[in-house]
Protein backbone atom coordinates (compact mmCIF):
# COMPACT_ATOMS: atom_id res chain seq x y z
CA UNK A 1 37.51 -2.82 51.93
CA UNK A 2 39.33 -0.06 50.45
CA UNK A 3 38.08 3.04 48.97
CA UNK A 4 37.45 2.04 45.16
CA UNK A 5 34.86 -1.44 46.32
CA UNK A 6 33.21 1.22 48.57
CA UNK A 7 32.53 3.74 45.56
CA UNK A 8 31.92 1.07 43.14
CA UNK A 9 28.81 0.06 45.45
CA UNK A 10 27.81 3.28 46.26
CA UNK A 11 27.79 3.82 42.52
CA UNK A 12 25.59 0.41 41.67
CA UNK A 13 23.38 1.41 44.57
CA UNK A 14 22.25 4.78 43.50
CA UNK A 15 22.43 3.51 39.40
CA UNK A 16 19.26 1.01 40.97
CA UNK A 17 17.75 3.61 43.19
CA UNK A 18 17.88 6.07 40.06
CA UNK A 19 16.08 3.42 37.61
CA UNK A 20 13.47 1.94 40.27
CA UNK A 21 12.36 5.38 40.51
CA UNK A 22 12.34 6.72 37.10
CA UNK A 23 10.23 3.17 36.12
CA UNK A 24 7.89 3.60 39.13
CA UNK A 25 6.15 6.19 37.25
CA UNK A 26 2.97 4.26 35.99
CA UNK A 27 1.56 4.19 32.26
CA UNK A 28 -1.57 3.54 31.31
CA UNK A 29 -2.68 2.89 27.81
CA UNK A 30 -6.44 3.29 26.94
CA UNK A 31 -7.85 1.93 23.58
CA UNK A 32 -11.54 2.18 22.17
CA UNK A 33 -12.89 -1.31 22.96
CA UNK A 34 -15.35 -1.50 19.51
CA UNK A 35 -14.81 0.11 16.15
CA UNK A 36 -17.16 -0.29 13.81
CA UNK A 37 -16.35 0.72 9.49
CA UNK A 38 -17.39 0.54 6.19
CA UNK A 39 -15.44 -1.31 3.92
CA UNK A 40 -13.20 1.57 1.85
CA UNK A 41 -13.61 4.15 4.57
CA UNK A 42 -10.49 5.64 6.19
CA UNK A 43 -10.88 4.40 9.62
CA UNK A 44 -9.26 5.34 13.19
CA UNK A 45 -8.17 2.91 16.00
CA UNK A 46 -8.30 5.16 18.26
CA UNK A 47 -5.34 4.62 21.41
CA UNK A 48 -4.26 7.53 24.12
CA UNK A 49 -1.99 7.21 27.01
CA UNK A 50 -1.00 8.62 30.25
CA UNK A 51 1.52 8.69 32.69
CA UNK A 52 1.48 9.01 36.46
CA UNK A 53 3.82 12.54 35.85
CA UNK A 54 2.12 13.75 32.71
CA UNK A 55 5.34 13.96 31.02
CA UNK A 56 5.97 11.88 27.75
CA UNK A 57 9.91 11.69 26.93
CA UNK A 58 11.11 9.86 24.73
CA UNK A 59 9.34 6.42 23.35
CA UNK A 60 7.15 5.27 20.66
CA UNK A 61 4.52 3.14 19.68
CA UNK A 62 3.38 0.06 17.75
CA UNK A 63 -0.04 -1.75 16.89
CA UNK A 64 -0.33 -5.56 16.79
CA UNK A 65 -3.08 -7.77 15.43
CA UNK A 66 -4.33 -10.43 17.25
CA UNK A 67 -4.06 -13.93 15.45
CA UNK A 68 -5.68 -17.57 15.76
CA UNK A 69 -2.69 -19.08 17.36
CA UNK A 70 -2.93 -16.87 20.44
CA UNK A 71 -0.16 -14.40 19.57
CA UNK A 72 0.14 -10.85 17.98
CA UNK A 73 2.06 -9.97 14.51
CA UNK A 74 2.69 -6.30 14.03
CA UNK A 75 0.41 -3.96 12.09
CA UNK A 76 2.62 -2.21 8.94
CA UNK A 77 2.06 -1.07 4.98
CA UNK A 78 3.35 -5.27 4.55
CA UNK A 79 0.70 -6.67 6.61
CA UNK A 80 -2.03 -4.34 4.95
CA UNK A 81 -1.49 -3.87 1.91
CA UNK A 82 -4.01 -0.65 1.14
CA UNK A 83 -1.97 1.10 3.17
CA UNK A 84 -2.12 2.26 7.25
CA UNK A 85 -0.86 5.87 9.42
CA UNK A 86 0.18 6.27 12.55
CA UNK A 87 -0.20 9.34 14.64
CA UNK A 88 2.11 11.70 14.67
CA UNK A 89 0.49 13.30 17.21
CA UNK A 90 2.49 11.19 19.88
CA UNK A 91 4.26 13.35 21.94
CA UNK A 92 2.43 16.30 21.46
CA UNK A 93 -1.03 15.10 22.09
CA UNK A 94 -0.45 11.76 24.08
CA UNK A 95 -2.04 10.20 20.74
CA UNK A 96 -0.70 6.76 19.30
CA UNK A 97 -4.18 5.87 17.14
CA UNK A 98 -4.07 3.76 14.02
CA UNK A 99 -5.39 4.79 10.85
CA UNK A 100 -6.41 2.09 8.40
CA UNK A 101 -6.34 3.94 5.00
CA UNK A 102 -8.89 1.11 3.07
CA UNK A 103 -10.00 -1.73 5.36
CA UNK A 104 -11.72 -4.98 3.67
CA UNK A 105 -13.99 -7.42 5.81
CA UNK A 106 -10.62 -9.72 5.82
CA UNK A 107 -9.34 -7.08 8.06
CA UNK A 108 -11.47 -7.38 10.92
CA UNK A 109 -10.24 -8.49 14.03
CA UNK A 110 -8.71 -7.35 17.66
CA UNK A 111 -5.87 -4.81 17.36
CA UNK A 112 -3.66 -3.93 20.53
CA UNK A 113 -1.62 -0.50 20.85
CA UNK A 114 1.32 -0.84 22.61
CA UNK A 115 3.18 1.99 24.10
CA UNK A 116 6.65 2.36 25.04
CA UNK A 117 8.21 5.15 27.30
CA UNK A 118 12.47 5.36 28.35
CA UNK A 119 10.52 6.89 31.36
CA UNK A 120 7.70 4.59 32.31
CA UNK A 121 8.68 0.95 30.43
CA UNK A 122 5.99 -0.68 28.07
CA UNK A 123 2.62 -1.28 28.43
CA UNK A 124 -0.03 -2.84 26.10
CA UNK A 125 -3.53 -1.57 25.88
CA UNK A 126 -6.70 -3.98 26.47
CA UNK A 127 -7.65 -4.64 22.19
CA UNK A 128 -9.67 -2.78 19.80
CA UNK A 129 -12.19 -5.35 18.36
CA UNK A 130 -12.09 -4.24 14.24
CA UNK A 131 -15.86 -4.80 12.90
CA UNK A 132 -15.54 -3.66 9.04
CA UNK A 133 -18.87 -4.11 6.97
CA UNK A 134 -19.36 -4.64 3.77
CA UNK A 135 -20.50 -1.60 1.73
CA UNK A 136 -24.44 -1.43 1.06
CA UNK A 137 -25.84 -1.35 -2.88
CA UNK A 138 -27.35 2.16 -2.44
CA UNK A 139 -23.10 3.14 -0.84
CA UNK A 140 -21.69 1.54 -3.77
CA UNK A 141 -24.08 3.36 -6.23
CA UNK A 142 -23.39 6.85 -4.05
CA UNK A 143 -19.72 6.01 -3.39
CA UNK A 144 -19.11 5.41 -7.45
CA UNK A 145 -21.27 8.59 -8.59
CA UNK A 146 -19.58 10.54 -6.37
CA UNK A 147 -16.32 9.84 -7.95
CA UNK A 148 -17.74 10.64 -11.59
CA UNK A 149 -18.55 6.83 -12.35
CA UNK A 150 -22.28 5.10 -12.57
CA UNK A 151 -21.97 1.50 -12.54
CA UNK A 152 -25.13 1.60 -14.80
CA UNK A 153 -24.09 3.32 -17.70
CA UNK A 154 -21.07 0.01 -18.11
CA UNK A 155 -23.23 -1.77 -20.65
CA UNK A 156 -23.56 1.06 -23.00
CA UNK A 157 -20.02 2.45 -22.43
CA UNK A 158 -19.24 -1.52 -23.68
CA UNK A 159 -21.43 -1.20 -26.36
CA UNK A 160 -20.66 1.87 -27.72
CA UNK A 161 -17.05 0.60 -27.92
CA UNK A 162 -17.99 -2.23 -29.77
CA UNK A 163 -19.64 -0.26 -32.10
CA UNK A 164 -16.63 2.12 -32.66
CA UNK A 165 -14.28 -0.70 -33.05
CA UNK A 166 -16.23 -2.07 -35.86
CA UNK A 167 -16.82 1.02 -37.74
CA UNK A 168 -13.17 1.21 -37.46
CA UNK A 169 -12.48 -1.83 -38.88
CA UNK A 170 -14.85 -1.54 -41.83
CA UNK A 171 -13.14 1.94 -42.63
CA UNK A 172 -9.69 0.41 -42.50
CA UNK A 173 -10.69 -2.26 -44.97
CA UNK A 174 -12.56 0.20 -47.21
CA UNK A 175 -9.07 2.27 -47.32
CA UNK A 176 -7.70 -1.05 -47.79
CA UNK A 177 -9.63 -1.99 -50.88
CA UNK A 178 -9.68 2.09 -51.94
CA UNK A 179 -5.82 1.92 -51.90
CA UNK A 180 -5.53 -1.90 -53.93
CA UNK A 181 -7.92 -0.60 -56.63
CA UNK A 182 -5.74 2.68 -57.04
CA UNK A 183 -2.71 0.64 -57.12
CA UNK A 184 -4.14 -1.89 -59.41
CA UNK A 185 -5.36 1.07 -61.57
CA UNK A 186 -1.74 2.84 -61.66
CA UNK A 187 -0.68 -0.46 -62.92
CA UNK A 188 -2.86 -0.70 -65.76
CA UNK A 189 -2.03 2.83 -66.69
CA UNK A 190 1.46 1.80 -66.88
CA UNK A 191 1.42 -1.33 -69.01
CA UNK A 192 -0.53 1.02 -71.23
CA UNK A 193 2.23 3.56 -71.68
CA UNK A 194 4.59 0.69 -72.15
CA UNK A 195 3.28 -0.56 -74.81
């Protein structure tokens, strides 16, 4: 063999010592098993990781719901529509939680975090089963008073529009009938002077 086969293995031999050593560092992905919300509320899926070094590097992170057929589709603004955050406490804080912004009972279900390191490969965390609960009478009452709105006072506000609609309408036609009697009176006035 001459010298260029010899460095051309040496160089394929260290390349596959170099990357069976930088992915035997282990990571481990940890998700809250249960999470329980309110329909509306801002809620947290929580996920952390760790690796075997402590170090994070460079990677990132995605969430995937589980579906009936067995397989996962990917958690986004598309897929839920009132809106979801991701952490952007990643690197800092080993943090890769999902926030949904306004979950509905349609959203319930088992989410999976799913980190990926250059360092330490991919790995998928165990689920998240999503519980979300529909909001109770006496929430809905307290939810909508606390924004400045009472569900009860509706009727009346309904009413009272009504009302003002048709006092509107009799004062336009009053105007109406106030302006064809002036014009009808001009009129006579001025076949008078004609004459």
């Amino acid at each position: 063999m001459d010298a260029a086969k010899y460095f051309i293995i040496l160089i394929l031999a260290l390349e596959t010592a170099y990357i069976s050593v930088v992915f035997a560092e282990e990571l481990q992905v940890y998700q809250e098993p249960e999470v329980n919300a309110t329909e509306g509320d801002r809620t947290r899926l929580g996920c952390a990781f760790n690796t075997s070094s402590g170090r994070v590097g460079i990677g990132s992170f995605k969430w995937y719901r589980g579906r009936s057929d067995g397989k996962r589709s990917e958690v986004s603004n598309e897929t839920h529509p009132a809106g979801v955050v991701i952490s952007d406490q990643f690197r800092t804080n080993k943090d890769a939680s999902l926030y949904l912004l306004h979950p509905h009972t349609y959203d319930s279900g088992v989410y999976y975090c799913e980190v990926e390191l250059l360092s330490a490969g991919r790995r998928t965390g165990n689920g998240t089963v999503l519980a979300v609960y529909q909001r109770s009478k006496e929430n809905q009452d307290s939810r909508s008073s606390a924004h400045g709105f009472d569900p009860a006072l509706l009727p009346w506000i309904i009413r009272l529009s009504c009302l003002f609609i048709f006092f509107a309408v009799v004062s336009l036609c009053l105007f109406q009938a106030k302006q064809v009697e002036r014009l009808h009176e001009m009129q006579t006035e001025l076949a008078k002077v004609r004459v």
